[in-house]
N, C-alpha and C. Protein backbone atom coordinates (compact mmCIF):
# COMPACT_ATOMS: atom_id res chain seq x y z
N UNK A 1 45.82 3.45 107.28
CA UNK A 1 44.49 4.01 107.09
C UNK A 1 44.61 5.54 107.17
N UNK A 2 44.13 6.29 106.02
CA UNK A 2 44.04 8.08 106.69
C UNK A 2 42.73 8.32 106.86
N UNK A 3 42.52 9.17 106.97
CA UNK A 3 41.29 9.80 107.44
C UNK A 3 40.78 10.93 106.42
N UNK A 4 39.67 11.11 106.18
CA UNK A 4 38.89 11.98 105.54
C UNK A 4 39.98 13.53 105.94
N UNK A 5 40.35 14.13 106.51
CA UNK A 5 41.06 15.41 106.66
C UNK A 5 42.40 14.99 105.99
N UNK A 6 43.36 13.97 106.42
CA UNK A 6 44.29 13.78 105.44
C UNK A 6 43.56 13.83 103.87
N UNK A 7 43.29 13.20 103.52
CA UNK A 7 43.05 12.95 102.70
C UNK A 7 43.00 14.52 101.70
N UNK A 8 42.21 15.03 102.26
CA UNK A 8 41.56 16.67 101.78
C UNK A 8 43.53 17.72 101.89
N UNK A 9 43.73 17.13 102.79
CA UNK A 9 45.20 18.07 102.88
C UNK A 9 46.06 17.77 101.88
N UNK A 10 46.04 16.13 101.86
CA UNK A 10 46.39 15.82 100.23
C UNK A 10 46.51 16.37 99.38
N UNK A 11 45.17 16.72 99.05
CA UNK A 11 44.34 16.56 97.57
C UNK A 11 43.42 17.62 97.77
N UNK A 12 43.49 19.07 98.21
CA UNK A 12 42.66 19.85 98.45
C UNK A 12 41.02 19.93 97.90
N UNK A 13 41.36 19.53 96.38
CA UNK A 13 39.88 20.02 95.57
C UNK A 13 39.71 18.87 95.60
N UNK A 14 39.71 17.67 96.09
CA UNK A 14 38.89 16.70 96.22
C UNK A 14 37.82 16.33 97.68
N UNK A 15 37.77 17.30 98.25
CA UNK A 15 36.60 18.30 99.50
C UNK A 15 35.37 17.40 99.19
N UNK A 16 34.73 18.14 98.06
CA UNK A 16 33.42 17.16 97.77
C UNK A 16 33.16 15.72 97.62
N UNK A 17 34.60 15.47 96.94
CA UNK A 17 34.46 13.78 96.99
C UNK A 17 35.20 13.18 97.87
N UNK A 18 35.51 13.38 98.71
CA UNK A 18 36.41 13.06 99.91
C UNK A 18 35.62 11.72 100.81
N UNK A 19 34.32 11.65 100.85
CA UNK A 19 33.63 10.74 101.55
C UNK A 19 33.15 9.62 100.47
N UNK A 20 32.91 10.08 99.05
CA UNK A 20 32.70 8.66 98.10
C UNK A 20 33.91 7.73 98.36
N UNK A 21 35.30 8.48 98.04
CA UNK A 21 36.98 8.07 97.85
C UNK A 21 37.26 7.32 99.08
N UNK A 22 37.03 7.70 100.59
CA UNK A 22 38.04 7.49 102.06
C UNK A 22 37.42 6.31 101.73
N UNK A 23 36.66 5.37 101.70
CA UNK A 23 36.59 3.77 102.21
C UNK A 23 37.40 3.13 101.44
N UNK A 24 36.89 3.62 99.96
CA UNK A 24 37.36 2.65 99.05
C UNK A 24 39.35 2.85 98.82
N UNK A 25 39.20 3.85 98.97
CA UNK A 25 40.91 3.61 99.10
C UNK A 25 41.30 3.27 100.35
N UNK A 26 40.80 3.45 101.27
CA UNK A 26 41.86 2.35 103.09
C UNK A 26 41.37 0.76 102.49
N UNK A 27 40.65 0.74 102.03
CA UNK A 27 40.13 -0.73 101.83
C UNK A 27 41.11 -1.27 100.87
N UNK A 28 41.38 -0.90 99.61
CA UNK A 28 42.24 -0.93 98.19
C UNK A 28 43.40 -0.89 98.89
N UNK A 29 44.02 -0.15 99.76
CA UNK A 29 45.75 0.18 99.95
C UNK A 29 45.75 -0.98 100.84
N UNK A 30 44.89 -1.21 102.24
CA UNK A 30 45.05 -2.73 102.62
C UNK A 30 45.20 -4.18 102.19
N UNK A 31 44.24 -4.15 101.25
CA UNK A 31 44.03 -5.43 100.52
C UNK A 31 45.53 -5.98 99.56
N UNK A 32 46.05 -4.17 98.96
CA UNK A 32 47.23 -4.68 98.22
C UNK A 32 48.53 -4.49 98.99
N UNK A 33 48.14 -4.51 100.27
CA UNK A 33 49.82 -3.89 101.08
C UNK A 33 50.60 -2.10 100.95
N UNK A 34 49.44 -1.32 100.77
CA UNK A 34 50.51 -0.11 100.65
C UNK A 34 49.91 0.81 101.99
N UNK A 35 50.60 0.20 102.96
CA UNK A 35 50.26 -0.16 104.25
C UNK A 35 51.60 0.47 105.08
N UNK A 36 52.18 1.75 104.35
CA UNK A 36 53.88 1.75 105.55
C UNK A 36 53.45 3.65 104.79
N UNK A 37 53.77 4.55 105.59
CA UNK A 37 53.74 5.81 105.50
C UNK A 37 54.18 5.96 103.90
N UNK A 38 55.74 5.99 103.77
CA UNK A 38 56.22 5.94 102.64
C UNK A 38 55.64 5.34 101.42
N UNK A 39 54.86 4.03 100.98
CA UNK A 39 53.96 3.38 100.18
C UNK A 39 52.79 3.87 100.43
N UNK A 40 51.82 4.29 101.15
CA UNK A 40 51.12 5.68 100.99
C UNK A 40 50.96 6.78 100.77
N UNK A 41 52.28 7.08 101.05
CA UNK A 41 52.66 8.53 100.37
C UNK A 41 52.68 9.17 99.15
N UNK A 42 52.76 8.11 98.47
CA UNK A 42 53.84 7.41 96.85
C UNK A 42 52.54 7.35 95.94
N UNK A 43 51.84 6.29 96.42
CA UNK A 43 50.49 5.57 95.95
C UNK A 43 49.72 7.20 95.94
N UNK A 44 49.15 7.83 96.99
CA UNK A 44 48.09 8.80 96.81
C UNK A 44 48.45 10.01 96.38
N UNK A 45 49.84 10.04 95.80
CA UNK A 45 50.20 11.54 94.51
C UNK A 45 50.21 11.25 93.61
N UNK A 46 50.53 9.82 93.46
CA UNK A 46 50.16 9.28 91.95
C UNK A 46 48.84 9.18 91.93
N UNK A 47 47.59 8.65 92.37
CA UNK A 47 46.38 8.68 92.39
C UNK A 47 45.91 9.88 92.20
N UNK A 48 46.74 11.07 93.09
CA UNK A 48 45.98 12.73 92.85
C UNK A 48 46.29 13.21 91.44
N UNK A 49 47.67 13.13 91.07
CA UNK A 49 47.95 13.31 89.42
C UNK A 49 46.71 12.54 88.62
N UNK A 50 47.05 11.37 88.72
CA UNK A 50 46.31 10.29 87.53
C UNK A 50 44.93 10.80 87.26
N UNK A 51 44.08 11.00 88.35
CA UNK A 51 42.81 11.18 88.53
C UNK A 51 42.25 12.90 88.69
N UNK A 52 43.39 13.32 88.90
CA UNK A 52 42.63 14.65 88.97
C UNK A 52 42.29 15.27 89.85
N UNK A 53 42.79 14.57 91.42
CA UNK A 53 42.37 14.58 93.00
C UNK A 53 41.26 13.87 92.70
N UNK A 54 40.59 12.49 92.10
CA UNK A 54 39.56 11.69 92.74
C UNK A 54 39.06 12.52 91.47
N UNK A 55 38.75 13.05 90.63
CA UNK A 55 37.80 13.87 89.64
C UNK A 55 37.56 12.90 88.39
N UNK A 56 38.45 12.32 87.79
CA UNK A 56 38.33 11.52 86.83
C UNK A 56 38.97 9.80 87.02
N UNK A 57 37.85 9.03 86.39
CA UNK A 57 38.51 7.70 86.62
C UNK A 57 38.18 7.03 85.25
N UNK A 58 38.12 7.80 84.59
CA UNK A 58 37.64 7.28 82.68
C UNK A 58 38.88 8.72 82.00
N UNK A 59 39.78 8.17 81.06
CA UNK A 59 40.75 9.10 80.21
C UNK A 59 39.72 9.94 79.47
N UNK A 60 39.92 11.07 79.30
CA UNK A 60 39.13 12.21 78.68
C UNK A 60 39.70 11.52 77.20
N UNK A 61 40.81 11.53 76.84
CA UNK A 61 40.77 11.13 75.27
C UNK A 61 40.09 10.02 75.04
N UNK A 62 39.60 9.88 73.71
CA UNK A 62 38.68 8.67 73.16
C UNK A 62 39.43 7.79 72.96
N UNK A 63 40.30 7.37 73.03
CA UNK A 63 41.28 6.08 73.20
C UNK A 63 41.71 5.62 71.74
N UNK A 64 41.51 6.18 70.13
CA UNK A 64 42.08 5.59 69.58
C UNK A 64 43.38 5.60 69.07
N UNK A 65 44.14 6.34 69.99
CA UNK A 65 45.47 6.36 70.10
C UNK A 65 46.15 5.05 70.34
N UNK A 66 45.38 4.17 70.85
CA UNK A 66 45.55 3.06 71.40
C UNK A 66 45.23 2.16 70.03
N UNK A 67 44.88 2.27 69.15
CA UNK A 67 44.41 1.30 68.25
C UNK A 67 45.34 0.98 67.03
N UNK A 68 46.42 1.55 66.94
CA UNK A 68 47.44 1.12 66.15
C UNK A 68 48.96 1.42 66.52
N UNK A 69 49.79 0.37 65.74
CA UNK A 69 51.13 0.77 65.88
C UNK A 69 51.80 0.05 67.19
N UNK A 70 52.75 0.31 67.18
CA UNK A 70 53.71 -0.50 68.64
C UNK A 70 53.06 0.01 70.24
N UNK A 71 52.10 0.85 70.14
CA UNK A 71 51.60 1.25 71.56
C UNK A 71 50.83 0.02 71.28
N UNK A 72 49.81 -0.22 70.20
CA UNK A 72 48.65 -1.00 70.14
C UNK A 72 49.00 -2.10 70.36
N UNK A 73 50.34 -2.51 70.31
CA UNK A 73 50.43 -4.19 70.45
C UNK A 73 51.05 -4.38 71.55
N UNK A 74 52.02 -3.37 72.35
CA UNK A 74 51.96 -3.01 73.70
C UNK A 74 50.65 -3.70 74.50
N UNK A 75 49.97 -2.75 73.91
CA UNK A 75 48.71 -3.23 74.91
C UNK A 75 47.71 -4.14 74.84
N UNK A 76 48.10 -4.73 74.01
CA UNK A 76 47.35 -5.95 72.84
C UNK A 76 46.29 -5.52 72.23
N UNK A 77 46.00 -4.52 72.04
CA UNK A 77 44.83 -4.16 71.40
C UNK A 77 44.99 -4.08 69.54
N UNK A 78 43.46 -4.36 68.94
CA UNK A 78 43.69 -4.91 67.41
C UNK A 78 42.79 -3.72 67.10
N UNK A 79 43.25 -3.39 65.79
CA UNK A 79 42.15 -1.91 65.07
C UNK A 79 41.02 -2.71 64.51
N UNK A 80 39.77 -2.23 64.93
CA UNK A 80 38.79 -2.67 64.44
C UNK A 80 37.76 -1.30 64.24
N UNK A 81 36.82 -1.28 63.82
CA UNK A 81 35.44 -0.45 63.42
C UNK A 81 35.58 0.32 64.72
N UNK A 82 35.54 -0.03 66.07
CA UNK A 82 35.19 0.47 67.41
C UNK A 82 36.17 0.55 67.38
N UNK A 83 37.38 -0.09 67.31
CA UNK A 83 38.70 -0.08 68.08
C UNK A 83 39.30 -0.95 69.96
N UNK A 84 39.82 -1.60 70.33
CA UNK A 84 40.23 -1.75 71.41
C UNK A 84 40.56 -0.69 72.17
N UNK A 85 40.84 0.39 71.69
CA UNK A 85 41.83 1.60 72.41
C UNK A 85 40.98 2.08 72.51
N UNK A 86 39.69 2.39 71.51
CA UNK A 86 38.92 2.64 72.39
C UNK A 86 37.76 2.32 73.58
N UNK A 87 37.55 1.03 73.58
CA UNK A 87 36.73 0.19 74.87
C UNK A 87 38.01 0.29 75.82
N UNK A 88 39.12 -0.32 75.44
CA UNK A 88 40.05 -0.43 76.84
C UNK A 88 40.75 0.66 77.27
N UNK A 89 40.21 2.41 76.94
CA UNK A 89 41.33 3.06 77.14
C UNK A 89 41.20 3.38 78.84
N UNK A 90 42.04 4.15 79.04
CA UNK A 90 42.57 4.04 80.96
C UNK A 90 40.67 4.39 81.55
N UNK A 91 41.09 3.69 82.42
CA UNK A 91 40.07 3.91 83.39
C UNK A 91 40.61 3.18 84.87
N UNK A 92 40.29 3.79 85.56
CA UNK A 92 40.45 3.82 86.79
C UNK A 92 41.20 4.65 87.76
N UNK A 93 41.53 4.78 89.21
CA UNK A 93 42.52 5.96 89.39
C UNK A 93 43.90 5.95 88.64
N UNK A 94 44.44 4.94 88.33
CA UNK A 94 45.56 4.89 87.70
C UNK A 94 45.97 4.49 86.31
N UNK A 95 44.43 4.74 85.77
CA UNK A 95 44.03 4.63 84.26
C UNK A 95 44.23 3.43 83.88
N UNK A 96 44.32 1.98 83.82
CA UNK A 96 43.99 0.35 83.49
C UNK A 96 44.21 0.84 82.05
N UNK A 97 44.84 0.39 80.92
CA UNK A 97 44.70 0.93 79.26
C UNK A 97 45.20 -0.62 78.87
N UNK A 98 44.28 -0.42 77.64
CA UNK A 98 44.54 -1.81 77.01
C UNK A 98 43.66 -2.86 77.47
N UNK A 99 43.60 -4.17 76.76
CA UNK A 99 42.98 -4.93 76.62
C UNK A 99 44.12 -6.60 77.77
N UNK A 100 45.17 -6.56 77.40
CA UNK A 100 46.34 -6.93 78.28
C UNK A 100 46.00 -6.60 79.61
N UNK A 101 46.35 -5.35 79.99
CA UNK A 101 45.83 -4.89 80.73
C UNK A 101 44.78 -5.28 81.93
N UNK A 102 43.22 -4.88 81.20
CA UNK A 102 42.47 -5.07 82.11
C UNK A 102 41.64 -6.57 81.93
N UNK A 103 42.30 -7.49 81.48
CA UNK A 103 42.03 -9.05 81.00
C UNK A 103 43.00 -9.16 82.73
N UNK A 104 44.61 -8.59 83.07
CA UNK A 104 45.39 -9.16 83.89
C UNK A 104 44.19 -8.71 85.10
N UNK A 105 43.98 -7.35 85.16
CA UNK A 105 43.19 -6.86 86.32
C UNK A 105 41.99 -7.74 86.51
N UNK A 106 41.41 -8.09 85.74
CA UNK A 106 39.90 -8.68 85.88
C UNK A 106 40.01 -10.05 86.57
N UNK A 107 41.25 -10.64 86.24
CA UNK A 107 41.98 -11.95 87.10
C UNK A 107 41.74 -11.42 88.01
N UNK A 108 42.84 -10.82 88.91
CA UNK A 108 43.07 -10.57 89.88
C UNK A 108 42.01 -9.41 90.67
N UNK A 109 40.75 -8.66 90.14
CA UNK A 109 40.20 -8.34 90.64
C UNK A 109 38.45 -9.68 90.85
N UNK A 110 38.58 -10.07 89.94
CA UNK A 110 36.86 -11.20 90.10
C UNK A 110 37.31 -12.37 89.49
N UNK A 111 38.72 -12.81 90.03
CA UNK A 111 38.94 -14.34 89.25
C UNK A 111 38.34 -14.89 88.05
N UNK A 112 38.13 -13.72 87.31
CA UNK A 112 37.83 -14.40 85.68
C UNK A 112 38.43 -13.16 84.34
N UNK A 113 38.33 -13.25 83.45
CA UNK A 113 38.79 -12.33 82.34
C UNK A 113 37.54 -11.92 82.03
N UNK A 114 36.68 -12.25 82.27
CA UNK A 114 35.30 -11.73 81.46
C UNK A 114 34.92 -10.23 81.83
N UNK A 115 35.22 -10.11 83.12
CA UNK A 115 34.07 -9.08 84.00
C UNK A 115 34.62 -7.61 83.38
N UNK A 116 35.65 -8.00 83.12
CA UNK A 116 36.02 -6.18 83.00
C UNK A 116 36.42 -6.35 81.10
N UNK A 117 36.51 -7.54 80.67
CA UNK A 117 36.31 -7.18 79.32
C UNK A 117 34.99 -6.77 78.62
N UNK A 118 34.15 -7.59 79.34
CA UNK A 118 32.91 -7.23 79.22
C UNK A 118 32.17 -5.80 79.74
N UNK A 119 32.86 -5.50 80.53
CA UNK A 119 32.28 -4.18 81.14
C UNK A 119 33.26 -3.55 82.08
N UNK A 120 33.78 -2.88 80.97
CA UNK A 120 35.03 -2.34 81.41
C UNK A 120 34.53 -0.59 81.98
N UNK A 121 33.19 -0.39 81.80
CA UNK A 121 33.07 0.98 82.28
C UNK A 121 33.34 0.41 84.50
N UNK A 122 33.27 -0.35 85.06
CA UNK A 122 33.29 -1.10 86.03
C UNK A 122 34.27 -0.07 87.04
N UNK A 123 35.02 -0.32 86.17
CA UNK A 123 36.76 0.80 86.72
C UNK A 123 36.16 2.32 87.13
N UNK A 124 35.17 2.55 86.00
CA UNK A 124 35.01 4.17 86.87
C UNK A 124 34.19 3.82 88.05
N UNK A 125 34.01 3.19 88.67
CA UNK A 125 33.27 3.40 89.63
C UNK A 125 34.32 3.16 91.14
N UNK A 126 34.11 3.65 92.00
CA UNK A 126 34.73 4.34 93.25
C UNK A 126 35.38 2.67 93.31
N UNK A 127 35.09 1.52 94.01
CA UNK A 127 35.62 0.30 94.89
C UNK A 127 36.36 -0.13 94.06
N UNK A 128 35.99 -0.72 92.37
CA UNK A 128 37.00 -1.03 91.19
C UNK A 128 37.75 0.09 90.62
N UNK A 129 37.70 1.37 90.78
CA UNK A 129 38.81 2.25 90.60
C UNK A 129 39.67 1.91 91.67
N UNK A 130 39.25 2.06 92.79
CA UNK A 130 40.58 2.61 93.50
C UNK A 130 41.18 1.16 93.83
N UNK A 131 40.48 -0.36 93.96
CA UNK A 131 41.33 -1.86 93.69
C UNK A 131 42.25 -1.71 92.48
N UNK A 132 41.29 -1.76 91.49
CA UNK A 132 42.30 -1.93 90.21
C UNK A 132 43.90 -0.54 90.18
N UNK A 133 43.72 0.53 90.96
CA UNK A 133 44.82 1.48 90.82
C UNK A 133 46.19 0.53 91.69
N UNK A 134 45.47 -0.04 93.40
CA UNK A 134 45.97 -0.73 94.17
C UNK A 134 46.89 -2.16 93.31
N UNK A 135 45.71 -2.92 92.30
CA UNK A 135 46.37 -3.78 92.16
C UNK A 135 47.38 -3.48 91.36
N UNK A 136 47.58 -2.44 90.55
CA UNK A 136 48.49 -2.09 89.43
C UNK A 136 49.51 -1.96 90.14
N UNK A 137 49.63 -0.75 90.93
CA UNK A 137 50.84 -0.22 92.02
C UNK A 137 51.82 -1.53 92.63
N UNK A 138 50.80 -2.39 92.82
CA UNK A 138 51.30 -3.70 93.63
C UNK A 138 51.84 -5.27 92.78
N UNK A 139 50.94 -4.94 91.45
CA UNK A 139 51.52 -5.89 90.67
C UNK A 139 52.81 -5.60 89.74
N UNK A 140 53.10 -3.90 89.71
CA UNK A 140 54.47 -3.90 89.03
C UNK A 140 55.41 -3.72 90.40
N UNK A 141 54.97 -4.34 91.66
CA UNK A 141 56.46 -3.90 92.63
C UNK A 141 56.59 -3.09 93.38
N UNK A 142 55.88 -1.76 93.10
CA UNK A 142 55.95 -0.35 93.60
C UNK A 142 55.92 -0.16 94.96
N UNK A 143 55.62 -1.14 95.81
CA UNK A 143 55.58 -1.08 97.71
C UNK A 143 56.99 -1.31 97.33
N UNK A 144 57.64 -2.53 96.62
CA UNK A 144 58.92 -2.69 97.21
C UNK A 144 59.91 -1.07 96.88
N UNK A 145 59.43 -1.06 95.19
CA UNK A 145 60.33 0.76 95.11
C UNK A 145 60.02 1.90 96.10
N UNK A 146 58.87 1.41 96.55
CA UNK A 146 58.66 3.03 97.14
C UNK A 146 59.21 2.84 98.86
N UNK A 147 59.09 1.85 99.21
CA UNK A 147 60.01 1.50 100.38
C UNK A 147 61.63 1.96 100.45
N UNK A 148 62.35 2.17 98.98
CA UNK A 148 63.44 2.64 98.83
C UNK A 148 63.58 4.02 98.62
N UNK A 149 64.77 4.82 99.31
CA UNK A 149 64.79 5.67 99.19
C UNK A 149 64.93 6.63 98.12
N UNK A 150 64.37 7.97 97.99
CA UNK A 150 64.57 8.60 96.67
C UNK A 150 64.09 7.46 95.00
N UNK A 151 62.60 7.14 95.26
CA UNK A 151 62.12 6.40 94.35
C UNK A 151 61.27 6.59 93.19
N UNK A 152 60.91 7.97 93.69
CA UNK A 152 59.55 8.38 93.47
C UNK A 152 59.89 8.82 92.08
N UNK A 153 60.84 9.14 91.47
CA UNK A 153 60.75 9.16 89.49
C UNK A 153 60.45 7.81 88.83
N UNK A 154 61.20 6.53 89.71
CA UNK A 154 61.08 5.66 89.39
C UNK A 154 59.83 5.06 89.46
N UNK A 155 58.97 5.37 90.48
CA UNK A 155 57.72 4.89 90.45
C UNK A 155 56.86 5.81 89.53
N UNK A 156 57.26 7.06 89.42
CA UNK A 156 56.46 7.85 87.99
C UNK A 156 56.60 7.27 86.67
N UNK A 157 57.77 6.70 86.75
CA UNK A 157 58.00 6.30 85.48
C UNK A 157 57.42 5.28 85.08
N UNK A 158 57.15 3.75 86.20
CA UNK A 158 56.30 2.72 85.98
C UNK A 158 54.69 3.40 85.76
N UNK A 159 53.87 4.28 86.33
CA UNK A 159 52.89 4.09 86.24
C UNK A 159 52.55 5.38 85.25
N UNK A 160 53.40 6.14 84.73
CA UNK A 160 53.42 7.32 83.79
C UNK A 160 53.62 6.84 81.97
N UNK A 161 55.18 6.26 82.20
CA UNK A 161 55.55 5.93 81.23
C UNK A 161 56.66 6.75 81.16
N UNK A 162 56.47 7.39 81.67
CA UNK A 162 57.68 8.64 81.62
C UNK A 162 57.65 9.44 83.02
N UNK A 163 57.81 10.86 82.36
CA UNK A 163 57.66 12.32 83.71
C UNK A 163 56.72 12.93 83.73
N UNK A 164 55.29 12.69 82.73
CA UNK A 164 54.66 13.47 82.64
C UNK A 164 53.72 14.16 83.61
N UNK A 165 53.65 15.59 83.91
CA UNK A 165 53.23 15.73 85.28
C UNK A 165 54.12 15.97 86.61
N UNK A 166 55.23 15.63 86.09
CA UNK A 166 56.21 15.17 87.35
C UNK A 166 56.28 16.34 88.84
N UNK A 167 56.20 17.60 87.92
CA UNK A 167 56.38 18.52 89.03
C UNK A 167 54.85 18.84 89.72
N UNK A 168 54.07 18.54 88.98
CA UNK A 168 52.87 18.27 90.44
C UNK A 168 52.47 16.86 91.29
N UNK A 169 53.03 15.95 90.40
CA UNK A 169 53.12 14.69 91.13
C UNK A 169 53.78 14.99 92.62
N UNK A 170 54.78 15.52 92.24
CA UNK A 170 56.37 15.81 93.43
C UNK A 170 55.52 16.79 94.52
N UNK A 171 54.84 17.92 94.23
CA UNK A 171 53.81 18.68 94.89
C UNK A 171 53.09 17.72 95.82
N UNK A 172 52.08 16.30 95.20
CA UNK A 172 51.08 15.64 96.12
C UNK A 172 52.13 15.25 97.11
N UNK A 173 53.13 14.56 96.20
CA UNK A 173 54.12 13.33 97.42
C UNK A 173 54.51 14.25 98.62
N UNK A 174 55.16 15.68 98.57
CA UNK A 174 55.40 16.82 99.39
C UNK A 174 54.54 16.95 100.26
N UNK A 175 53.42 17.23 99.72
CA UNK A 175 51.93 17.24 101.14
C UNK A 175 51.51 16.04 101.68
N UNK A 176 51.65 14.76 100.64
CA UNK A 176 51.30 13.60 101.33
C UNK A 176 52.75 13.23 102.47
N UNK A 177 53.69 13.93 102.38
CA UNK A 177 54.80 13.59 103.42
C UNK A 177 54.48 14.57 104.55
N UNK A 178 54.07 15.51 104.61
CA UNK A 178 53.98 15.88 105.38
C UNK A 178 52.64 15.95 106.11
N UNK A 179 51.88 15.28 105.53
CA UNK A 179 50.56 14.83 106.18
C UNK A 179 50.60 13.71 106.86
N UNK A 180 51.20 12.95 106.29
CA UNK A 180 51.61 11.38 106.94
C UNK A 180 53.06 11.23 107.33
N UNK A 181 53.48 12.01 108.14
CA UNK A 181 55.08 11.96 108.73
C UNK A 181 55.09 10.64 109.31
């Protein structure tokens, strides 16, 4: 569990939203196990990158990047008039993208596929952002990587795709280590 001042030492410019964010993430990191200094550490620089410190939980791009080509079938999404890429593009702290995607989350967040296909704006909101970031972190493994030492590219890389960001990612994990020794 941290506390509203960790949290802010974190993630400095997230001050104002610091009291929407503290429940719903001790609640989210419990529920999915990222429950050991190190798997908190890991989890809330990737959350400060992804999101912006808590600022964004909907992708600023319009998502039809997502609507064709080998990303699109990646993520199962089909080109249509609207597009999939664009209803399913990232949302949440750790951006949910795709239709694959948030069909797996909607299981595992309300035991059905409907809730978040149907209303996938759901994710921006504070309790299903910061679950669905939890369940992602936890359904590709990442307590067990981040439990290992020197992990943290490897866990950029699962929830990035790559490095992108890497040297302010490495910045949160730095303050989140030394906030949570």
């Amino acid at each position: 569990m941290i506390t509203r001042e960790q949290l802010i030492a974190i993630m400095p410019h997230a001050a104002k939203r610091a009291d929407k964010w503290l429940q719903p993430l001790n609640d989210a990191m419990a529920e999915f196990g990222i429950d050991t200094p190190r798997r908190i550490q890991a989890f809330l620089a990737q959350v400060a990158h992804e999101s912006a410190e808590l600022r964004y939980t909907r992708e600023l791009a319009d998502g039809s990047a997502y609507d064709t080509g080998r990303l699109a079938e990646r993520l199962g999404n089909t080109p249509e008039p609207d597009g999939d890429g664009q209803r399913y593009k990232g949302r949440g702290l750790i951006q949910i993208t795709g239709i694959y995607n948030y069909r797996k989350c909607s299981w595992a967040l309300y035991n059905n596929a409907e809730t978040l296909l149907d209303h996938p704006e759901l994710l921006e909101e504070p309790i299903a952002a910061a679950r669905s970031a939890a369940w992602y972190w936890w359904s590709r493994g990442l307590n067990v990587t981040a439990d290992c030492p020197n992990s943290f590219q490897t866990i950029t890389r699962v929830i990035n795709g790559g490095l992108n960001g890497y040297a302010e990612r490495v910045g949160y994990f730095e303050a989140a280590k030394r906030v949570l020794a």
